[in-house]
PDB file of N, CA and C in Angstrom:
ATOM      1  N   UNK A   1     107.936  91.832  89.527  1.00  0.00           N
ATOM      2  CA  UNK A   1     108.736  93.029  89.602  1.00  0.00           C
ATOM      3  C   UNK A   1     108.197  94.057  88.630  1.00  0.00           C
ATOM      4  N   UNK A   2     108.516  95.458  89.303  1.00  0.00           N
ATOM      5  CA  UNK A   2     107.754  96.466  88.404  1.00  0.00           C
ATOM      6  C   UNK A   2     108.938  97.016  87.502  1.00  0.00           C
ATOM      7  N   UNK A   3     108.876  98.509  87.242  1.00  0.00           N
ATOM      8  CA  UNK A   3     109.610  99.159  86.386  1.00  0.00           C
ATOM      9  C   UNK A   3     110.917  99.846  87.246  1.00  0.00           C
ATOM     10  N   UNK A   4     112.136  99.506  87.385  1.00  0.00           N
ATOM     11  CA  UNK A   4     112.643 100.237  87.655  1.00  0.00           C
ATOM     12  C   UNK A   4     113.068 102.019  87.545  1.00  0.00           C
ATOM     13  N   UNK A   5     112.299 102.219  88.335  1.00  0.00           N
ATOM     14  CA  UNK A   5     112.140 104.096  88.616  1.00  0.00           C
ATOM     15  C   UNK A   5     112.779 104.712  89.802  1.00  0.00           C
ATOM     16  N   UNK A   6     113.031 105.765  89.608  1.00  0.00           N
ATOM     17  CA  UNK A   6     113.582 106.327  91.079  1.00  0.00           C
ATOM     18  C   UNK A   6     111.956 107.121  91.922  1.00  0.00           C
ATOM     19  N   UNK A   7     112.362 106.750  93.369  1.00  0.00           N
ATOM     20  CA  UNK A   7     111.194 106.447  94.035  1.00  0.00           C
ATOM     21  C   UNK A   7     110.933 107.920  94.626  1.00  0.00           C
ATOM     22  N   UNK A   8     109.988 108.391  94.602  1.00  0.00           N
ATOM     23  CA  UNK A   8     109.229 109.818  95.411  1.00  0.00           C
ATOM     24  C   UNK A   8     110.053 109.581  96.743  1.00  0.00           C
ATOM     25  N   UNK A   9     109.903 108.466  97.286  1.00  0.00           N
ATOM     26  CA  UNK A   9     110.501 108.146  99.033  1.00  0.00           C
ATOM     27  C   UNK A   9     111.224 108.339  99.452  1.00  0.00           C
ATOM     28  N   UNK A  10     112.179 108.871  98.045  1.00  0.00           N
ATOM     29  CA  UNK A  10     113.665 108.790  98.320  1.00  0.00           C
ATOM     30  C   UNK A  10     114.168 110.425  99.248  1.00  0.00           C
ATOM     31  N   UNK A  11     115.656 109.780  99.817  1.00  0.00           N
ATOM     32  CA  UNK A  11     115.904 111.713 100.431  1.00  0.00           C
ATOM     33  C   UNK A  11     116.599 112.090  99.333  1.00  0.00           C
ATOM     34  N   UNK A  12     117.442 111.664  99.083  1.00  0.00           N
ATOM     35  CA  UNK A  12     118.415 112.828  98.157  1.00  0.00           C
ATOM     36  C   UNK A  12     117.401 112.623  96.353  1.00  0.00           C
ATOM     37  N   UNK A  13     117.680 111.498  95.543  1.00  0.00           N
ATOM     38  CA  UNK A  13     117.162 111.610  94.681  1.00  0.00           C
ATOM     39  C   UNK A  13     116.370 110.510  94.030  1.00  0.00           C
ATOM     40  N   UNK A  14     116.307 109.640  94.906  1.00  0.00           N
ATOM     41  CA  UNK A  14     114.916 108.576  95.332  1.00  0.00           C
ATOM     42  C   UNK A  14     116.109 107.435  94.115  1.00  0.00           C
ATOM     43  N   UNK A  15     117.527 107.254  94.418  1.00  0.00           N
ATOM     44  CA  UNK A  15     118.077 106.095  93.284  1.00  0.00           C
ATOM     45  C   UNK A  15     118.023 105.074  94.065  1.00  0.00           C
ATOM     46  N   UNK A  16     118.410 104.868  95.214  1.00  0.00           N
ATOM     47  CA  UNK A  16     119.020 103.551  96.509  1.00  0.00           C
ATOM     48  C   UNK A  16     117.274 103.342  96.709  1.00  0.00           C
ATOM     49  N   UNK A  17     116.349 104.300  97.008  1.00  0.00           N
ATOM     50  CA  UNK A  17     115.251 104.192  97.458  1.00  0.00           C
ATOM     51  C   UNK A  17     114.301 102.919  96.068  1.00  0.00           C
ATOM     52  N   UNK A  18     114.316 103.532  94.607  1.00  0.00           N
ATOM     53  CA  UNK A  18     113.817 102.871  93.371  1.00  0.00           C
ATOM     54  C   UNK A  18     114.355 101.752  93.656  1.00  0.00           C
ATOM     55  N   UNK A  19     115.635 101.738  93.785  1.00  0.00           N
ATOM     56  CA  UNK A  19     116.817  99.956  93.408  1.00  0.00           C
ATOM     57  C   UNK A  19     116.077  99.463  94.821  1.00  0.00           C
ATOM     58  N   UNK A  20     116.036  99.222  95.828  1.00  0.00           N
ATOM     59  CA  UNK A  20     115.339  98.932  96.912  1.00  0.00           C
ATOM     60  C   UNK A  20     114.064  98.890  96.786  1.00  0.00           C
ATOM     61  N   UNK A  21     113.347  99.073  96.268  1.00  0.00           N
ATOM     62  CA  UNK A  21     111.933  99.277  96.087  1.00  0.00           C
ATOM     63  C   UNK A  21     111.837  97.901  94.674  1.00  0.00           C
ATOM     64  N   UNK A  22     112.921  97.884  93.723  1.00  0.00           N
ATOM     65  CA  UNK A  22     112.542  97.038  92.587  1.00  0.00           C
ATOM     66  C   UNK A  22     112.916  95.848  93.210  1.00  0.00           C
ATOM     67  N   UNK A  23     113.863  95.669  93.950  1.00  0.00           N
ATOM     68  CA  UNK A  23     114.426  94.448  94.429  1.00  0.00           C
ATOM     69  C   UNK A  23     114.011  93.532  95.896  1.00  0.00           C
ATOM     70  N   UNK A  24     113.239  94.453  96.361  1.00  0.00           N
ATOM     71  CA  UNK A  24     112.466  94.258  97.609  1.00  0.00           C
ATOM     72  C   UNK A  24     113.502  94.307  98.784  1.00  0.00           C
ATOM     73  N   UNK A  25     114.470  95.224  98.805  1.00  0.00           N
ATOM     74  CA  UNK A  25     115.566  95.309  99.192  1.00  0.00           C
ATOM     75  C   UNK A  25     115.682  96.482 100.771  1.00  0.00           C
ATOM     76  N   UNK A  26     115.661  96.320 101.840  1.00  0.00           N
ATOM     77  CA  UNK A  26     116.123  97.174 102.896  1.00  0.00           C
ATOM     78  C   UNK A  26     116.545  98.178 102.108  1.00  0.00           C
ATOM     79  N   UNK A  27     116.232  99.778 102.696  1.00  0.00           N
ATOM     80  CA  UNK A  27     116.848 100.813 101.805  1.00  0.00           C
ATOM     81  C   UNK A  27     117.615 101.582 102.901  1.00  0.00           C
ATOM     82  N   UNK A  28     117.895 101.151 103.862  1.00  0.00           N
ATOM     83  CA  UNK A  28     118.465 101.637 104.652  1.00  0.00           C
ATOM     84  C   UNK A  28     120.061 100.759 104.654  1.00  0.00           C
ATOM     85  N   UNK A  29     119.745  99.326 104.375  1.00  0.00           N
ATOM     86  CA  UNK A  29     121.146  98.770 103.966  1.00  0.00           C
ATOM     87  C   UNK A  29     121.696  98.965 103.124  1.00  0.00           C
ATOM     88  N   UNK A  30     120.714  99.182 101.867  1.00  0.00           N
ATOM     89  CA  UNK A  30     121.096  99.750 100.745  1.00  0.00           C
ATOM     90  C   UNK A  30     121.829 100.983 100.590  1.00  0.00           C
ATOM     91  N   UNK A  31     122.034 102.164 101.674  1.00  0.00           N
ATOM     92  CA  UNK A  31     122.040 103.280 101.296  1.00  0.00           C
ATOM     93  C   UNK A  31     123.068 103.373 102.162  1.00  0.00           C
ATOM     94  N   UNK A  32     123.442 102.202 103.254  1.00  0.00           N
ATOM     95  CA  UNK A  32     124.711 101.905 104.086  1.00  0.00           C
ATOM     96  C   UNK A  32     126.151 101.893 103.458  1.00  0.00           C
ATOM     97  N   UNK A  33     125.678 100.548 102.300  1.00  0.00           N
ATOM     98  CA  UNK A  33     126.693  99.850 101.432  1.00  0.00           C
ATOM     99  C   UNK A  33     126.709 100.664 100.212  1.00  0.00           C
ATOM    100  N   UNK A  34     126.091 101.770 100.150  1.00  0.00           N
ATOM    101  CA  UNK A  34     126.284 102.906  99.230  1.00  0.00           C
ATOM    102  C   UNK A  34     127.311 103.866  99.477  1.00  0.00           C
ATOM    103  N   UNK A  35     127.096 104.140 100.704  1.00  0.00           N
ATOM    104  CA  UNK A  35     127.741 105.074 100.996  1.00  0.00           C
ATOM    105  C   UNK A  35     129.118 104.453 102.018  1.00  0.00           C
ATOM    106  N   UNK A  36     129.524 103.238 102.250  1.00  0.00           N
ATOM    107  CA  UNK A  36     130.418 102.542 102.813  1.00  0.00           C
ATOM    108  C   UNK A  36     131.206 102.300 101.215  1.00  0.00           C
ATOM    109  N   UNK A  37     130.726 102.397  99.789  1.00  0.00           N
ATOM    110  CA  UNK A  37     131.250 102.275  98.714  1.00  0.00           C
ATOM    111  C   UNK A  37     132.026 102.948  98.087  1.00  0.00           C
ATOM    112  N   UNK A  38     131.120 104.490  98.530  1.00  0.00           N
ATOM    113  CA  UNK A  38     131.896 105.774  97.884  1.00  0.00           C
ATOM    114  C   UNK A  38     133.040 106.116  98.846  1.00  0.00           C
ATOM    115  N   UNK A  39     133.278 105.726 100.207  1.00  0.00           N
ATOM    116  CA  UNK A  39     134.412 105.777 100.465  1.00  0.00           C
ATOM    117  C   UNK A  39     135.376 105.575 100.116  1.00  0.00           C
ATOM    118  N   UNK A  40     134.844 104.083 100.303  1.00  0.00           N
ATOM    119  CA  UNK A  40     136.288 102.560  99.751  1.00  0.00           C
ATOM    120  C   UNK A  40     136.815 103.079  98.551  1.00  0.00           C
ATOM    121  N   UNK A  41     136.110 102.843  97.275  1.00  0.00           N
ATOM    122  CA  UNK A  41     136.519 103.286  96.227  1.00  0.00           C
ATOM    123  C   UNK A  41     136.371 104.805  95.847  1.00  0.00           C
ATOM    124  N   UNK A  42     137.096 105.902  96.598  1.00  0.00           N
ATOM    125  CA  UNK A  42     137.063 107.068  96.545  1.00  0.00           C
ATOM    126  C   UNK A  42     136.026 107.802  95.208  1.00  0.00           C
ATOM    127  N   UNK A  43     134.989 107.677  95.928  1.00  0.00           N
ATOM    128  CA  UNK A  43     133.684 108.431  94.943  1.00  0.00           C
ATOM    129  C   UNK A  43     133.415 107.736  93.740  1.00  0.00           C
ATOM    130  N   UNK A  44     133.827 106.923  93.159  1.00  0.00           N
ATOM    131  CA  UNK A  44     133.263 106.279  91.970  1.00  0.00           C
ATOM    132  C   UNK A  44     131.687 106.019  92.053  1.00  0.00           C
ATOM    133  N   UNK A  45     130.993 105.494  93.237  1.00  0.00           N
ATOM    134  CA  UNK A  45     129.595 105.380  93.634  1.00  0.00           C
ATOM    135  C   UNK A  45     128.715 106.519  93.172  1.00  0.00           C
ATOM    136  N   UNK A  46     129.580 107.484  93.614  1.00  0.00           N
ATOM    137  CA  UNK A  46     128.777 109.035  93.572  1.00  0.00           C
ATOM    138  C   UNK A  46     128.836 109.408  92.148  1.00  0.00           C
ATOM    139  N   UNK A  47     129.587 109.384  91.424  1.00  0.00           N
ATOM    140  CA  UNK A  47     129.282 109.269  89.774  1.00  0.00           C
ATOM    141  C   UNK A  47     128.491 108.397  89.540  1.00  0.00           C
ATOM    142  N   UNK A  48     128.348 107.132  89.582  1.00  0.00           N
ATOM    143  CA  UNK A  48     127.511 106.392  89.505  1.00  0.00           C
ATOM    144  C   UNK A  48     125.803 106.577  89.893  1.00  0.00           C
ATOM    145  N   UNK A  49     125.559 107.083  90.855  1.00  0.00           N
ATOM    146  CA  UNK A  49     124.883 107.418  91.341  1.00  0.00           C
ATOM    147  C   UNK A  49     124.118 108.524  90.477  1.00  0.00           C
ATOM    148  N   UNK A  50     124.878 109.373  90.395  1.00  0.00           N
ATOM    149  CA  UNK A  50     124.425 110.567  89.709  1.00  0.00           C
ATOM    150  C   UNK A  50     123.979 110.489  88.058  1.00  0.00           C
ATOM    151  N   UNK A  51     124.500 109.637  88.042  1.00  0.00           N
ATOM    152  CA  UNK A  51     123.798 109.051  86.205  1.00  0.00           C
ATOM    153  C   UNK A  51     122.913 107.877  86.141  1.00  0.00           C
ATOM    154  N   UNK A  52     122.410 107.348  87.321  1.00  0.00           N
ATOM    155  CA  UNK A  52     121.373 106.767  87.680  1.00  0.00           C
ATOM    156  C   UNK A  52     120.310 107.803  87.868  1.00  0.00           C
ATOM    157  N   UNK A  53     120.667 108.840  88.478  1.00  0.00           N
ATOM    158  CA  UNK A  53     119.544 109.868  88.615  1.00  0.00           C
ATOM    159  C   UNK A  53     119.125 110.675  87.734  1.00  0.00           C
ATOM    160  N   UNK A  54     119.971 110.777  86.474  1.00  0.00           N
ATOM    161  CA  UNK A  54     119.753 111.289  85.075  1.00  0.00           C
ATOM    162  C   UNK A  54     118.928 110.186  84.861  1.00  0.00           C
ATOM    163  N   UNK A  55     119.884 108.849  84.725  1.00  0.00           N
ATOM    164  CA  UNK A  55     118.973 108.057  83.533  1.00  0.00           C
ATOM    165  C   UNK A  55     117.742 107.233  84.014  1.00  0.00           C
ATOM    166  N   UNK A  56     117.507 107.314  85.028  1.00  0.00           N
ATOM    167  CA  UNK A  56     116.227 106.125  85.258  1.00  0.00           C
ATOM    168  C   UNK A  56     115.167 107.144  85.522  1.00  0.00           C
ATOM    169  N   UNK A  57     113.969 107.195  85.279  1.00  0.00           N
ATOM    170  CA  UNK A  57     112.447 107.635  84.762  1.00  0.00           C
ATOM    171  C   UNK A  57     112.234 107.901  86.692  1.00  0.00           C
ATOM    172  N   UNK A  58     111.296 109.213  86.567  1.00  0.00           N
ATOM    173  CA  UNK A  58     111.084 109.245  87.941  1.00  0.00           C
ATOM    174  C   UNK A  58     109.574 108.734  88.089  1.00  0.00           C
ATOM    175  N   UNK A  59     109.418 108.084  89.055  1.00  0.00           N
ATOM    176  CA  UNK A  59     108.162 107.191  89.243  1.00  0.00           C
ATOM    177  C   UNK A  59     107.407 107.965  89.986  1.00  0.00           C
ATOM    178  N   UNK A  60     106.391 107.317  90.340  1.00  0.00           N
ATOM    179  CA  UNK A  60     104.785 108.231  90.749  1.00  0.00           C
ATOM    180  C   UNK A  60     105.137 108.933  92.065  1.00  0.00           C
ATOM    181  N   UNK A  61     104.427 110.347  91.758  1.00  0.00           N
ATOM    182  CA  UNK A  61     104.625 110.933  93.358  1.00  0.00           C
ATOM    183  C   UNK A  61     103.385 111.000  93.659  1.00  0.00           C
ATOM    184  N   UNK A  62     103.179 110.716  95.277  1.00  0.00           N
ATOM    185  CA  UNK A  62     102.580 110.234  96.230  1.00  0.00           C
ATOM    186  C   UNK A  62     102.791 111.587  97.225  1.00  0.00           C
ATOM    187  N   UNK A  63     101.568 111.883  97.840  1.00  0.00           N
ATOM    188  CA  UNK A  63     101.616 112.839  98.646  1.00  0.00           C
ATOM    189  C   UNK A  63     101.495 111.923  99.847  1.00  0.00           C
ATOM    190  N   UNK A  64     102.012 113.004 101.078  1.00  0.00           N
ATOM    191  CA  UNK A  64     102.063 112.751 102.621  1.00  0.00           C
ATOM    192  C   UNK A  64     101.353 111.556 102.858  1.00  0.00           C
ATOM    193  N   UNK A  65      99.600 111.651 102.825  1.00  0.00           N
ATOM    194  CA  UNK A  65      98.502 110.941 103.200  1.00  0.00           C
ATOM    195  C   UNK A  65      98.336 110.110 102.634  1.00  0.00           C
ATOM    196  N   UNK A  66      98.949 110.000 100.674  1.00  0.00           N
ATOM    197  CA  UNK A  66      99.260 108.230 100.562  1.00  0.00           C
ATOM    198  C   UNK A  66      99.903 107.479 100.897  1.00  0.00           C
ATOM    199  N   UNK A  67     101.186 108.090 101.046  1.00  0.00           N
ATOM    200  CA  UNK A  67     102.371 107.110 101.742  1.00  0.00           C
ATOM    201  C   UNK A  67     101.853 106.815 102.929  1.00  0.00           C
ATOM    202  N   UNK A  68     101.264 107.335 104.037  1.00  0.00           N
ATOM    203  CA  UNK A  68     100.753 107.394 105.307  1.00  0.00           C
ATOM    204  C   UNK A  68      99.749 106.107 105.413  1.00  0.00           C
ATOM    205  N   UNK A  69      98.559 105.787 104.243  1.00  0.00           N
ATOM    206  CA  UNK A  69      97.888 104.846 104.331  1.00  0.00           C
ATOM    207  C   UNK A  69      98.062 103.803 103.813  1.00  0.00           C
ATOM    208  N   UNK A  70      99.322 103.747 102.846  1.00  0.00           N
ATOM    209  CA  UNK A  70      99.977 102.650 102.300  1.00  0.00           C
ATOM    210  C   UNK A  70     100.509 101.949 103.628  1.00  0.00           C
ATOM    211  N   UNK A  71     101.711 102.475 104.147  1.00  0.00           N
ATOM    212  CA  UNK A  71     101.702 102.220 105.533  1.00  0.00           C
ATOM    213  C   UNK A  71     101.310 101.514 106.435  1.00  0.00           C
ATOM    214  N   UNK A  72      99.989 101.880 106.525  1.00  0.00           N
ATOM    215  CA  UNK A  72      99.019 101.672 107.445  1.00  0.00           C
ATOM    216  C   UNK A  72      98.142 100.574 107.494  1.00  0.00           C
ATOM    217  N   UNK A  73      98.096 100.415 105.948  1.00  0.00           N
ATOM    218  CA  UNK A  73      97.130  99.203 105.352  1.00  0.00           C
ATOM    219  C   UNK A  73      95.926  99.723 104.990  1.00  0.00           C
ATOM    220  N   UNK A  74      95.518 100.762 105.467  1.00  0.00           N
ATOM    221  CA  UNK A  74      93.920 101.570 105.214  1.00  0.00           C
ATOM    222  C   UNK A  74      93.689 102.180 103.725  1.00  0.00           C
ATOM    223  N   UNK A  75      92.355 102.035 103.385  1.00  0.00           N
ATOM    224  CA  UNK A  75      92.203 102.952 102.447  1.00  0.00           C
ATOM    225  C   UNK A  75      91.324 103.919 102.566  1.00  0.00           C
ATOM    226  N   UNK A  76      91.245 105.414 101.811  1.00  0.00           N
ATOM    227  CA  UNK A  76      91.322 106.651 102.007  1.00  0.00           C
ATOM    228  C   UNK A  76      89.350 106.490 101.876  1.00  0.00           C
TER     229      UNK A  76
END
């Protein structure tokens, strides 16, 4: 396991995308039971969330054509 960081990949602010990425985790389930959370418990997630995106280090950004050949398996 690497460093937990929030991930370039991410849409809103790469937090569900990093935690999924450190844990080898679906980020699409991840970002299900995220947001099936902030319902249930009326927004507590979304605070949560949002001081995850303060506090965890933003990790390497990757343009279009790396993510593309990561992907892919190829190298450039």
């Amino acid at each position: 396991m690497g460093k937990l960081v929030r991930s370039a990949n991410g849409k809103i602010g790469g937090v569900c995308a990093g935690i999924a990425e450190y844990f080898d985790w679906d980020v699409r389930t991840l970002r299900l039971v995220w947001f099936v959370a902030a319902i249930v418990a009326v927004g507590s997630p979304v605070l949560f969330y949002l001081i995850l995106w303060l506090v965890m280090p933003e990790g390497d950004k990757k343009d279009y054509a790396d993510r593309m050949y990561e992907r892919l398996g190829k190298k450039q």
